[in-house]
C-alpha atoms as a PDB file:
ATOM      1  CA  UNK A   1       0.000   0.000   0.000  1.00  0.00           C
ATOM      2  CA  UNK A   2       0.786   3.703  -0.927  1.00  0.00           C
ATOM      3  CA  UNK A   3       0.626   5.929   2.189  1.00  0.00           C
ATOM      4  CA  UNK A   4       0.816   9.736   0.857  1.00  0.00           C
ATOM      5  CA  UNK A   5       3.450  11.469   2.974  1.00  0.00           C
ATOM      6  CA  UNK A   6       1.971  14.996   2.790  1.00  0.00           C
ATOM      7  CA  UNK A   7      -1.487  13.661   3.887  1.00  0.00           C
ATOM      8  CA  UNK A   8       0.051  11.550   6.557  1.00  0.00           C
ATOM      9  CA  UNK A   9       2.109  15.123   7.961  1.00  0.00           C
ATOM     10  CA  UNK A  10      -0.761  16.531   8.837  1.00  0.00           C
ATOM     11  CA  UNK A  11      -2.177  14.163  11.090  1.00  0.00           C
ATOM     12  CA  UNK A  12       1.619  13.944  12.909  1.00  0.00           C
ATOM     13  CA  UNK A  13       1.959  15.122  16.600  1.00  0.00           C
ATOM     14  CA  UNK A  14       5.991  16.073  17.297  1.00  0.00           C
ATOM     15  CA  UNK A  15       8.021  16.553  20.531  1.00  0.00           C
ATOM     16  CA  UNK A  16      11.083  17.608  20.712  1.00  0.00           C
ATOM     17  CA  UNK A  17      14.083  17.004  23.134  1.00  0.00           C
ATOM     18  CA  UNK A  18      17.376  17.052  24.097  1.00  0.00           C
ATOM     19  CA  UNK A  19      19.705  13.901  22.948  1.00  0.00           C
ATOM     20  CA  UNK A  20      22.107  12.381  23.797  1.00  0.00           C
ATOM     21  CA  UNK A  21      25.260  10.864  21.542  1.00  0.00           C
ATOM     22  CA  UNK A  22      27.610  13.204  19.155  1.00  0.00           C
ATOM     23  CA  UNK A  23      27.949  16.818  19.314  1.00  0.00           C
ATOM     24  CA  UNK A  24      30.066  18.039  22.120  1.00  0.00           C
ATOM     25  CA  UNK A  25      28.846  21.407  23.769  1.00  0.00           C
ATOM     26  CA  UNK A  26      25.971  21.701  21.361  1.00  0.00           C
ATOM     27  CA  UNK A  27      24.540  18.759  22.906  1.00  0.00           C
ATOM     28  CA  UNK A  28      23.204  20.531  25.677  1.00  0.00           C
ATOM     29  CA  UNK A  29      21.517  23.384  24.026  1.00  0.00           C
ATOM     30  CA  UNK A  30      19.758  22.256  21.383  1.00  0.00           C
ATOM     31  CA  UNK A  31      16.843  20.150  21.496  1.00  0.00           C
ATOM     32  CA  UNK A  32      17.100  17.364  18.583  1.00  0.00           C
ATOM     33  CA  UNK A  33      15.659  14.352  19.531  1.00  0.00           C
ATOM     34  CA  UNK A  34      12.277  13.779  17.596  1.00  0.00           C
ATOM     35  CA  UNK A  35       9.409  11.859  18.827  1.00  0.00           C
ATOM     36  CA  UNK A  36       6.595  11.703  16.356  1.00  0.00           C
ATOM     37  CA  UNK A  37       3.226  10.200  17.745  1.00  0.00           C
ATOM     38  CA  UNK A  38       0.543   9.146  14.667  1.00  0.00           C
ATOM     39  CA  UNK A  39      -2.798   8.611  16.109  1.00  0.00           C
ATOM     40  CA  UNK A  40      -4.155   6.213  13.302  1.00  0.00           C
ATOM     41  CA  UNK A  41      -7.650   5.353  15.028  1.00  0.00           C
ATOM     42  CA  UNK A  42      -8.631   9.234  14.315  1.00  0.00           C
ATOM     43  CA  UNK A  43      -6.659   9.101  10.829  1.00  0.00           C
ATOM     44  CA  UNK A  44      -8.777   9.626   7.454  1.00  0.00           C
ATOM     45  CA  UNK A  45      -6.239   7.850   5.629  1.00  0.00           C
ATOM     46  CA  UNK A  46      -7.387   4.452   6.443  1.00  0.00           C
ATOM     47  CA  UNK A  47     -10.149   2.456   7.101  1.00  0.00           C
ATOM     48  CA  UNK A  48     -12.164   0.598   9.490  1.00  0.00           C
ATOM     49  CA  UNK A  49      -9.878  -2.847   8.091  1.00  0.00           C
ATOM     50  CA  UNK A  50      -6.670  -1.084   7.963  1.00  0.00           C
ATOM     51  CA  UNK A  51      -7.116  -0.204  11.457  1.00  0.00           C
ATOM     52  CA  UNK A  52      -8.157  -3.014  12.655  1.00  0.00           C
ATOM     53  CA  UNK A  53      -4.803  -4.380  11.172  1.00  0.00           C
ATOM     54  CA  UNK A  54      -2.921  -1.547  12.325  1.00  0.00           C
ATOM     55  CA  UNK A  55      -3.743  -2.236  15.955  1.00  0.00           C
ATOM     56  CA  UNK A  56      -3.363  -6.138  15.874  1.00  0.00           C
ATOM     57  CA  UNK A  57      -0.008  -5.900  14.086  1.00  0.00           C
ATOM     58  CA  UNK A  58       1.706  -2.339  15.693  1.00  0.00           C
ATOM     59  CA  UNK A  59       1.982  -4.094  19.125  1.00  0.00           C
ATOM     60  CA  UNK A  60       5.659  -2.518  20.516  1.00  0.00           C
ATOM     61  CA  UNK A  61       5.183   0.729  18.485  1.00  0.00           C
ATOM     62  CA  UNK A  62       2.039   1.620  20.330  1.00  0.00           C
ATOM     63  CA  UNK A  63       1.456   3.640  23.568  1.00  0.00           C
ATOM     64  CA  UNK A  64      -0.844   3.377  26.240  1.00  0.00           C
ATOM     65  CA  UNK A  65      -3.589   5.439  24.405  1.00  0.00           C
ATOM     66  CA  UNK A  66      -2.991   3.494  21.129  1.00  0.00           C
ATOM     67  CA  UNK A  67      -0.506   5.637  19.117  1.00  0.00           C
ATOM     68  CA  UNK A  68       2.004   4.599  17.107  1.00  0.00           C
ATOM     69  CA  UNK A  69       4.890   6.065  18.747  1.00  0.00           C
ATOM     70  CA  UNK A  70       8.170   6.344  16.966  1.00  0.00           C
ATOM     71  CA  UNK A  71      11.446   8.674  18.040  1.00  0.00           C
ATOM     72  CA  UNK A  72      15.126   9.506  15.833  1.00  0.00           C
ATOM     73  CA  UNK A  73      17.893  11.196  17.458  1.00  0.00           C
ATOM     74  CA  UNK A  74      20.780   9.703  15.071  1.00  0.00           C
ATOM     75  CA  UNK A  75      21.401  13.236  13.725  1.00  0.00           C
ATOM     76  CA  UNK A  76      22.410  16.330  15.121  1.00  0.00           C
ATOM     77  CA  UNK A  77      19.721  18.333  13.488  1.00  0.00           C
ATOM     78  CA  UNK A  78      16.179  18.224  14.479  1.00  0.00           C
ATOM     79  CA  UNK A  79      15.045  18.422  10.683  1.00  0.00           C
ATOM     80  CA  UNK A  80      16.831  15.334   9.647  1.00  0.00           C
ATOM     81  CA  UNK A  81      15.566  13.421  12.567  1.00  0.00           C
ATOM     82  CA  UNK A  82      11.902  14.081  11.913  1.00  0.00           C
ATOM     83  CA  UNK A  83      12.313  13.223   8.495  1.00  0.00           C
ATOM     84  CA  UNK A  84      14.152   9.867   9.661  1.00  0.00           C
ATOM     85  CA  UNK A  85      11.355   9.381  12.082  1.00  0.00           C
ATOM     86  CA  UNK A  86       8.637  10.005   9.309  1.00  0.00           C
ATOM     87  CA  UNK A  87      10.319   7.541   6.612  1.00  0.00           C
ATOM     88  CA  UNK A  88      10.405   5.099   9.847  1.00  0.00           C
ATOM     89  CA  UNK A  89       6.829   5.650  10.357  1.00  0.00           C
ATOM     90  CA  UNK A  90       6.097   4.797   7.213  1.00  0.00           C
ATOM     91  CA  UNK A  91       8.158   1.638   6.669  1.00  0.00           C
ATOM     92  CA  UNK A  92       6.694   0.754   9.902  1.00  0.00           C
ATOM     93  CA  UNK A  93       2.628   1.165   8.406  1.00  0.00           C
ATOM     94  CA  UNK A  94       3.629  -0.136   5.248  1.00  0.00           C
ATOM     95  CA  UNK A  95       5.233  -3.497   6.835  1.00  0.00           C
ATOM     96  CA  UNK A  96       2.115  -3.576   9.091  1.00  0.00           C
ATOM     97  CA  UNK A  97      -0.578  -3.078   6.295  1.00  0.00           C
ATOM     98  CA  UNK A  98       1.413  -5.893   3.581  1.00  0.00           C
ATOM     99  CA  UNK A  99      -0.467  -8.881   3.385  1.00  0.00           C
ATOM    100  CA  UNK A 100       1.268 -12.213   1.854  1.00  0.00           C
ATOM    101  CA  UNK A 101      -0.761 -13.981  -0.799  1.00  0.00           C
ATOM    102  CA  UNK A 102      -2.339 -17.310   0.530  1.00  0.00           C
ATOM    103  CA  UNK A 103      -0.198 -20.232   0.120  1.00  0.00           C
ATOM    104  CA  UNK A 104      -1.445 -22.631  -2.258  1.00  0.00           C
ATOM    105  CA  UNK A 105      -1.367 -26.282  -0.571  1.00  0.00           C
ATOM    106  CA  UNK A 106       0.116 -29.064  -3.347  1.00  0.00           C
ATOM    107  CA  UNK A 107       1.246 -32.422  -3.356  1.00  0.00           C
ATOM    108  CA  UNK A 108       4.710 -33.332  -2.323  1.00  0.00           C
ATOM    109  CA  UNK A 109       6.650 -34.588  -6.139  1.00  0.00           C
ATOM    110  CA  UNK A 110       6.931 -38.702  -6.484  1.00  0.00           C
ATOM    111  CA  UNK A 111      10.604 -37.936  -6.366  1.00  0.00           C
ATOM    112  CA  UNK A 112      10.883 -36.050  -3.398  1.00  0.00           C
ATOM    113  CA  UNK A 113       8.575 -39.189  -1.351  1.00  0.00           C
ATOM    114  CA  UNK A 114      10.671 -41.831  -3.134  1.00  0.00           C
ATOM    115  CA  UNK A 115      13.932 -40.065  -1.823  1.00  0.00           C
ATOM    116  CA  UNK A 116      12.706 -39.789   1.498  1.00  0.00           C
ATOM    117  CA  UNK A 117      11.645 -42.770   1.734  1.00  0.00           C
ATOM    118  CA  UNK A 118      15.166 -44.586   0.454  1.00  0.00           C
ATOM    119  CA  UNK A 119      16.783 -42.147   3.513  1.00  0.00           C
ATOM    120  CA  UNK A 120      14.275 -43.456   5.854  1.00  0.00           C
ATOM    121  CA  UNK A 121      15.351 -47.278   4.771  1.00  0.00           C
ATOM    122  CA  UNK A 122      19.039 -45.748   5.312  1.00  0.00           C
ATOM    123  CA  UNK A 123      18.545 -44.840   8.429  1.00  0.00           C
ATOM    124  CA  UNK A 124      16.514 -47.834   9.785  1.00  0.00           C
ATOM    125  CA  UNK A 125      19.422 -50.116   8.218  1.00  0.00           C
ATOM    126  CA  UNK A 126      22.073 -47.765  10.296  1.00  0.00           C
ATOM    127  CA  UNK A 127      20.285 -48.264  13.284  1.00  0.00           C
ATOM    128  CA  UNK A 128      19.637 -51.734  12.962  1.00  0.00           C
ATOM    129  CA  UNK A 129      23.381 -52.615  12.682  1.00  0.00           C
ATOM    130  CA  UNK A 130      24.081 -51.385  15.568  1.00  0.00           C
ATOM    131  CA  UNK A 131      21.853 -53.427  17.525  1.00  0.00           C
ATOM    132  CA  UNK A 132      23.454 -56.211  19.531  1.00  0.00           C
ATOM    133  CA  UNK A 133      22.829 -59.633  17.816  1.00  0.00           C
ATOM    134  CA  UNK A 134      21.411 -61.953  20.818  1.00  0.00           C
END
């Protein structure tokens, strides 16, 4: 699924704080740490499915109110973390909204039962010299 980015901003909640990691002095003045909170229950973007999905499949991304909850403080500036955190966001929807195609159930190939079979003969035959002869 296609989830539009410029729709998706305007829903976004940000707050912003100090971080930790690289940057010396600056570290303690500036406040670049990004956590983005996406409220998807109150979204227009998806439906009553999709969120039904959403919730079921965003279990350690979620908050106590039912969120999605997602913070970036790899960079030293608070513009390139919130767009790291909202191309995270979005991998993180799009991985939850994929669904697989059904598997198909077929029949095992004559081959692949006859050769299984001969290493099941193998491995009786192992066993059975083993055995003691009393």
């Amino acid at each position: 699924m296609n989830i539009p980015v410029d729709d998706l901003r305007k829903e976004l909640h940000y707050k912003t704080s100090r971080s930790g990691g690289k940057g010396g002095q600056h570290v303690n003045k500036v406040s670049s740490k990004v956590e983005l909170i996406f409220d998807f229950t109150a979204s227009a973007l998806f439906d009553e499915e999709e969120k039904a999905l959403l919730s079921s499949r965003l279990g350690r991304y979620l908050n106590k109110d039912g969120a999605v909850h997602v913070t970036c403080e790899e960079e030293r500036s608070q513009y390139l973390n919130k767009e790291k955190a909202i191309q995270k966001l979005v991998q993180v929807l799009q991985r939850a909204l994929h669904r697989d195609n059904p598997r198909k159930a077929t029949r095992p190939t004559r081959s692949s039962v006859e050769k299984r079979l001969s290493e099941k003969k193998q491995r009786s035959e192992r066993k059975q010299s083993r055995r003691p002869d009393y």
